[in-house]
Protein backbone atom coordinates (compact mmCIF):
# COMPACT_ATOMS: atom_id res chain seq x y z
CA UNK A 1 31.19 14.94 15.51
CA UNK A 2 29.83 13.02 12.14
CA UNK A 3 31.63 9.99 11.48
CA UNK A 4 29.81 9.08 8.09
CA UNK A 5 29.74 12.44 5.86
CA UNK A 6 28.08 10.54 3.36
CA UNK A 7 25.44 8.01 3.81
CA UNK A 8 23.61 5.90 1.20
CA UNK A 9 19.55 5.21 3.62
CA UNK A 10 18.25 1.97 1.98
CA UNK A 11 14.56 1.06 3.03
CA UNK A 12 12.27 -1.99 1.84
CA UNK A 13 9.06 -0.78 0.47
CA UNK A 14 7.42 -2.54 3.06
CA UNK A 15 8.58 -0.31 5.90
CA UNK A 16 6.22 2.49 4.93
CA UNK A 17 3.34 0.11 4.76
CA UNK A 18 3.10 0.62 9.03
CA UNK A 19 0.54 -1.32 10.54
CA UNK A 20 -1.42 -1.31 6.67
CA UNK A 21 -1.57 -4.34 4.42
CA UNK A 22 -0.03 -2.14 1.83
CA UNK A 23 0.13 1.52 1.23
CA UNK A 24 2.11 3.95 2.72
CA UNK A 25 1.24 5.16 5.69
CA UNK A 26 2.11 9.10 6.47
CA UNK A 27 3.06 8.81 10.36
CA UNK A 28 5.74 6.40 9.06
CA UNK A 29 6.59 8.74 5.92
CA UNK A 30 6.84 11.77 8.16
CA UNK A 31 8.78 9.85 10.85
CA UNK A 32 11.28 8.71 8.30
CA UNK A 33 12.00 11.66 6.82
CA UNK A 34 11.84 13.37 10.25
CA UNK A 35 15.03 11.18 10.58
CA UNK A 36 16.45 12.20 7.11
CA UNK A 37 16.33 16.22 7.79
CA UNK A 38 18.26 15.65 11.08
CA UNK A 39 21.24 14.44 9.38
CA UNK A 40 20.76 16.78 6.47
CA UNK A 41 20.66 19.56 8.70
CA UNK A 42 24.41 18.11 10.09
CA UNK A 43 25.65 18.41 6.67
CA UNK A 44 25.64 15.06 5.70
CA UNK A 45 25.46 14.25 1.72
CA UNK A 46 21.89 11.81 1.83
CA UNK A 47 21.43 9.31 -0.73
CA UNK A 48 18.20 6.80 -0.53
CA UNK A 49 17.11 3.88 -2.20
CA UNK A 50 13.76 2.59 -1.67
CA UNK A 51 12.02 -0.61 -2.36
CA UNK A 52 8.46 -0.86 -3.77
CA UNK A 53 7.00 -3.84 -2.42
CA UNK A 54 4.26 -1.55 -0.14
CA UNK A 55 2.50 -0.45 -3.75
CA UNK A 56 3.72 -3.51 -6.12
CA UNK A 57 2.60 -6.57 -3.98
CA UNK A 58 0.07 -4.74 -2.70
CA UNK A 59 -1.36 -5.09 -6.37
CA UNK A 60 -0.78 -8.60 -6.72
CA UNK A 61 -4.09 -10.10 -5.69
CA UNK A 62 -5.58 -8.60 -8.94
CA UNK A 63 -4.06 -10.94 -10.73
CA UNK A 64 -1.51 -12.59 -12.81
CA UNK A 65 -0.45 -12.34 -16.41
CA UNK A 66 2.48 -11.07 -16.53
CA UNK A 67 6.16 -12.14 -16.59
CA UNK A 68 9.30 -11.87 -14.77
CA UNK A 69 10.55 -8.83 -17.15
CA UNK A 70 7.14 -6.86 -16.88
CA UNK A 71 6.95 -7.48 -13.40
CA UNK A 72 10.25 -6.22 -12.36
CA UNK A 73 9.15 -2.85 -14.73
CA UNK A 74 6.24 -2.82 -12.43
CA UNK A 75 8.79 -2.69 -9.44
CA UNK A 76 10.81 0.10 -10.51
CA UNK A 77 7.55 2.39 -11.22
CA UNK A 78 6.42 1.11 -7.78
CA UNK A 79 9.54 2.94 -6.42
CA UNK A 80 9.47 5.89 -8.43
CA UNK A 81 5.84 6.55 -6.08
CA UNK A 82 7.55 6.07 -3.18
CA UNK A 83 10.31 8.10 -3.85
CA UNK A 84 7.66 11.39 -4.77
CA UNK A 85 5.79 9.84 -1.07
CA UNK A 86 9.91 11.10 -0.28
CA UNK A 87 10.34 14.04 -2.03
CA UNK A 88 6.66 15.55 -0.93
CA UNK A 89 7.32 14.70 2.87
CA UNK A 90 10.96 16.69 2.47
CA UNK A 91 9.77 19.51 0.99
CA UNK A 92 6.95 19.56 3.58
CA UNK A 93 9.42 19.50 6.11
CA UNK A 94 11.57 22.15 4.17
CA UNK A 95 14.26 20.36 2.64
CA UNK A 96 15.50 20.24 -0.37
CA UNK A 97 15.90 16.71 -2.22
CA UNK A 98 16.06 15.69 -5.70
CA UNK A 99 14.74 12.68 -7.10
CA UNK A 100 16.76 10.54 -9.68
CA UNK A 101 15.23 7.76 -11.55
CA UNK A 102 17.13 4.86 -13.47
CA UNK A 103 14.69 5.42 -16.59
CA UNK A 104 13.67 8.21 -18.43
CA UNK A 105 10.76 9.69 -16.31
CA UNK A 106 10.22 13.07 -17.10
CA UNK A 107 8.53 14.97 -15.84
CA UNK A 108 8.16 12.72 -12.63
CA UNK A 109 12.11 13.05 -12.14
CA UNK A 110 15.07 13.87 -13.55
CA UNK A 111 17.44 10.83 -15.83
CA UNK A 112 20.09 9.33 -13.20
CA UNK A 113 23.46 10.35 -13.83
CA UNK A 114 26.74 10.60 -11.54
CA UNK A 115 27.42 14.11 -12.55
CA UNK A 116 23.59 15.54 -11.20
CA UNK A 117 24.51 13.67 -8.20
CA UNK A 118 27.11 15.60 -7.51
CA UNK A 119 25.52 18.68 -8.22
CA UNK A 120 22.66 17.71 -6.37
CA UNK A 121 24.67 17.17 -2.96
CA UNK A 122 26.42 20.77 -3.70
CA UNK A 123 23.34 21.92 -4.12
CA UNK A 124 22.34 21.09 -0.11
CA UNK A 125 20.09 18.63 -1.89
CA UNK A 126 18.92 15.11 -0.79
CA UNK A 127 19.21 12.54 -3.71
CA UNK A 128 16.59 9.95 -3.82
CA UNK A 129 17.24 7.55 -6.38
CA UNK A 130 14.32 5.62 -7.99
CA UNK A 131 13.57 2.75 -10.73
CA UNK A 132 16.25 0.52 -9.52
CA UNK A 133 19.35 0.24 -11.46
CA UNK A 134 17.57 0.55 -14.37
CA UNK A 135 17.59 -3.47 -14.94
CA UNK A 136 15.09 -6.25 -14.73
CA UNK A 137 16.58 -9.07 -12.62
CA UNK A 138 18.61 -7.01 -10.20
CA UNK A 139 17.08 -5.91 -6.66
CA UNK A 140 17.00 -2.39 -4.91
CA UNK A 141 19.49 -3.97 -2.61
CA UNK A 142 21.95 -4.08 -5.42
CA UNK A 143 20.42 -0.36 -6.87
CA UNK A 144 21.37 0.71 -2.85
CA UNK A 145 25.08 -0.75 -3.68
CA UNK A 146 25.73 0.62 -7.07
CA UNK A 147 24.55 4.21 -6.01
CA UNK A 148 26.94 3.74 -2.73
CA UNK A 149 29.43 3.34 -4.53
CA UNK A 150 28.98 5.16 -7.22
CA UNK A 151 28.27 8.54 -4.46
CA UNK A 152 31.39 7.53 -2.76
CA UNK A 153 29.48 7.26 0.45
CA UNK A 154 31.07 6.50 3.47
CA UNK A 155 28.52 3.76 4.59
CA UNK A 156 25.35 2.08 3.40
CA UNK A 157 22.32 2.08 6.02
CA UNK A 158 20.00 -0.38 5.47
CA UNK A 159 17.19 0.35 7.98
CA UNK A 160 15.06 -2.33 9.39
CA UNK A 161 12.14 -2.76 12.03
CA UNK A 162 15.01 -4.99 13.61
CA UNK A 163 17.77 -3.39 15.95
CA UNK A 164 20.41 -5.44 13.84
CA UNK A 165 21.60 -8.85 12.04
CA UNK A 166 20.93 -11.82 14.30
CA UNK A 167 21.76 -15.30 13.88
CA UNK A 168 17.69 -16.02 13.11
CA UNK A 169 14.55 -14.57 12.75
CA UNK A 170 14.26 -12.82 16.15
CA UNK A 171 10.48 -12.25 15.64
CA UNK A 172 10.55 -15.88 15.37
CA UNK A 173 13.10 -17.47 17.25
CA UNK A 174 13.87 -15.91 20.62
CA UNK A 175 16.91 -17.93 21.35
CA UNK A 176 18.31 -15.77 18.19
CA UNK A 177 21.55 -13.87 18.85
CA UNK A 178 22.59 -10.52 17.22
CA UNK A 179 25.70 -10.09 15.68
CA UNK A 180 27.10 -6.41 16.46
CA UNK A 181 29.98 -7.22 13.35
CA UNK A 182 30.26 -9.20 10.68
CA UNK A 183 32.91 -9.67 7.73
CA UNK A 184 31.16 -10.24 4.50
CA UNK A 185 32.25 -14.16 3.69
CA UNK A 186 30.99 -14.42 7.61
CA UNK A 187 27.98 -13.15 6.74
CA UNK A 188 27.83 -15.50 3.72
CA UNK A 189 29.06 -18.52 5.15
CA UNK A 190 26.38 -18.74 7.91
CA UNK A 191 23.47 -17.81 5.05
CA UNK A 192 22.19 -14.78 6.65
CA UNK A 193 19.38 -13.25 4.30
CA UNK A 194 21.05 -9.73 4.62
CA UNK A 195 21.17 -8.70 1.34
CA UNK A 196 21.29 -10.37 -2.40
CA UNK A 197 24.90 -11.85 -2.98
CA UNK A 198 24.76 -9.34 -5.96
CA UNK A 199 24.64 -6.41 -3.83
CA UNK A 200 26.84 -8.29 -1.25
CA UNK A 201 29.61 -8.81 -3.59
CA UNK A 202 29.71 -5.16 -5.08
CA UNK A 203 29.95 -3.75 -1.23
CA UNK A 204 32.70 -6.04 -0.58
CA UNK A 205 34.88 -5.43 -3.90
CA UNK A 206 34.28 -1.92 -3.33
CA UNK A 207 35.25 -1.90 0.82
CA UNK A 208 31.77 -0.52 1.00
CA UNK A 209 30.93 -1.36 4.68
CA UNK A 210 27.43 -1.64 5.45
CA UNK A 211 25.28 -1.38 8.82
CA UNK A 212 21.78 -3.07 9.14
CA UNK A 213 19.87 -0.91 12.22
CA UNK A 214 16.45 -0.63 13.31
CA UNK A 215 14.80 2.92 11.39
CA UNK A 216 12.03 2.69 13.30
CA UNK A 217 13.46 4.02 16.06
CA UNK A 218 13.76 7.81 15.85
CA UNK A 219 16.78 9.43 16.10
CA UNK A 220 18.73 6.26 15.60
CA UNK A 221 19.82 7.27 12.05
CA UNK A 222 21.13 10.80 13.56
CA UNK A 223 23.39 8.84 16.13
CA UNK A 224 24.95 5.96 13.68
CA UNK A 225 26.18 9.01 11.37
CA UNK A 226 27.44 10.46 14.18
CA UNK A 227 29.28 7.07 15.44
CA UNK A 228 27.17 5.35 18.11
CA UNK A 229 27.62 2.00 18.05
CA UNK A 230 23.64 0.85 17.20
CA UNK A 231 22.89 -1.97 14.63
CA UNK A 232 25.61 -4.45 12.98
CA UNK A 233 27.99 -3.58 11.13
CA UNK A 234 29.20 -5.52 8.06
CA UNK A 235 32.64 -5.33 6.56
């Protein structure tokens, strides 16, 4: 039984660095997207959102010179190689995805619109959406929210190397305790560096709950869309 036909995946650029400095390493890319055809193959409409710290601050020792405005540019480019990282690794493993992109990109991918969205999903395709929203000065966190909402997904995933939300850096701290729910102003009263209050706020006003879960894991994506309790959920 699926519990979340539609899913919005949201990964940090970082998570496909591995164990490289920066990069993206293909066991992680393949293991990923491993994850993503087993929940396309249960029907489930598959939106992602990826970061692009792996390629952007991976670039970042060359040097300076730029400012914020250029820099966030830089980001959204950054993504739009991850997301073809995406697309290659699905069509490798035989499924069909589509990749959107918040600026005019052609021929890399197609110009974002709700409408090819749409089609896209009735098409059996997965939807990866690149470049951000488009904006300097807003995060992929709040790209991840917009395009939840804007899907009508059921849920937002954010996938982590952590098995959930805990009250401090468990990597860190081992007195840290998870959380298995939180309501958003919880999650904002105690400070915990989930997602950008931007993004935050739009998932709230929109009843867009959200569940932070550890991707790195396989099969753990297959069982939250299919209601196991793993990760915390926010809402």
């Amino acid at each position: 039984m699926i519990k979340y036909p539609s899913v919005l995946l949201k990964l940090s650029g970082e998570a496909l660095m591995g164990n490289q400095n920066y990069g993206i390493d293909p066991v992680r890319l393949m293991e990923y997207m491993e994850q993503v055809k087993d929940i396309h193959r249960l029907g489930v409409h598959t939106g992602i959102v990826i970061g692009g710290g792996n390629i952007f601050r991976g670039m970042r020792g060359v040097g300076a010179g730029f400012d914020r405005i250029k820099g966030d540019y830089m980001g959204m480019l950054a993504t739009a190689i991850n997301g073809l990282a995406f697309q290659s690794a699905l069509e490798t493993l035989g499924v069909k995805s589509r990749l959107l992109s918040a600026i005019g990109m052609d021929p890399v991918g197609e110009r974002y619109s709700r409408e090819k969205c749409r089609e896209a999903f009735e098409n059996k395709e997965v939807v990866i959406f690149v470049a951000g929203t488009g904006n300097p000065f807003f995060t992929t966190d709040t790209a991840a929210s917009l395009r939840a909402v804007e899907m009508g997904a059921s849920v937002l995933l954010k996938g982590t190397r952590v098995d959930g939300v805990y009250s401090a850096d468990p990597e860190k701290d081992p007195t840290a305790q998870k959380y298995d729910s939180l309501s958003f102003d919880e999650a904002y009263g105690k400070g915990l560096a989930i997602m950008d209050l931007t993004a935050f706020t739009l998932c709230k006003e929109n009843k867009m709950p959200v569940i932070v879960f550890d991707m790195n894991k396989p099969g753990n994506l297959k069982k939250i869309v299919e209601g196991q309790p793993l990760g915390t959920l926010i809402q």
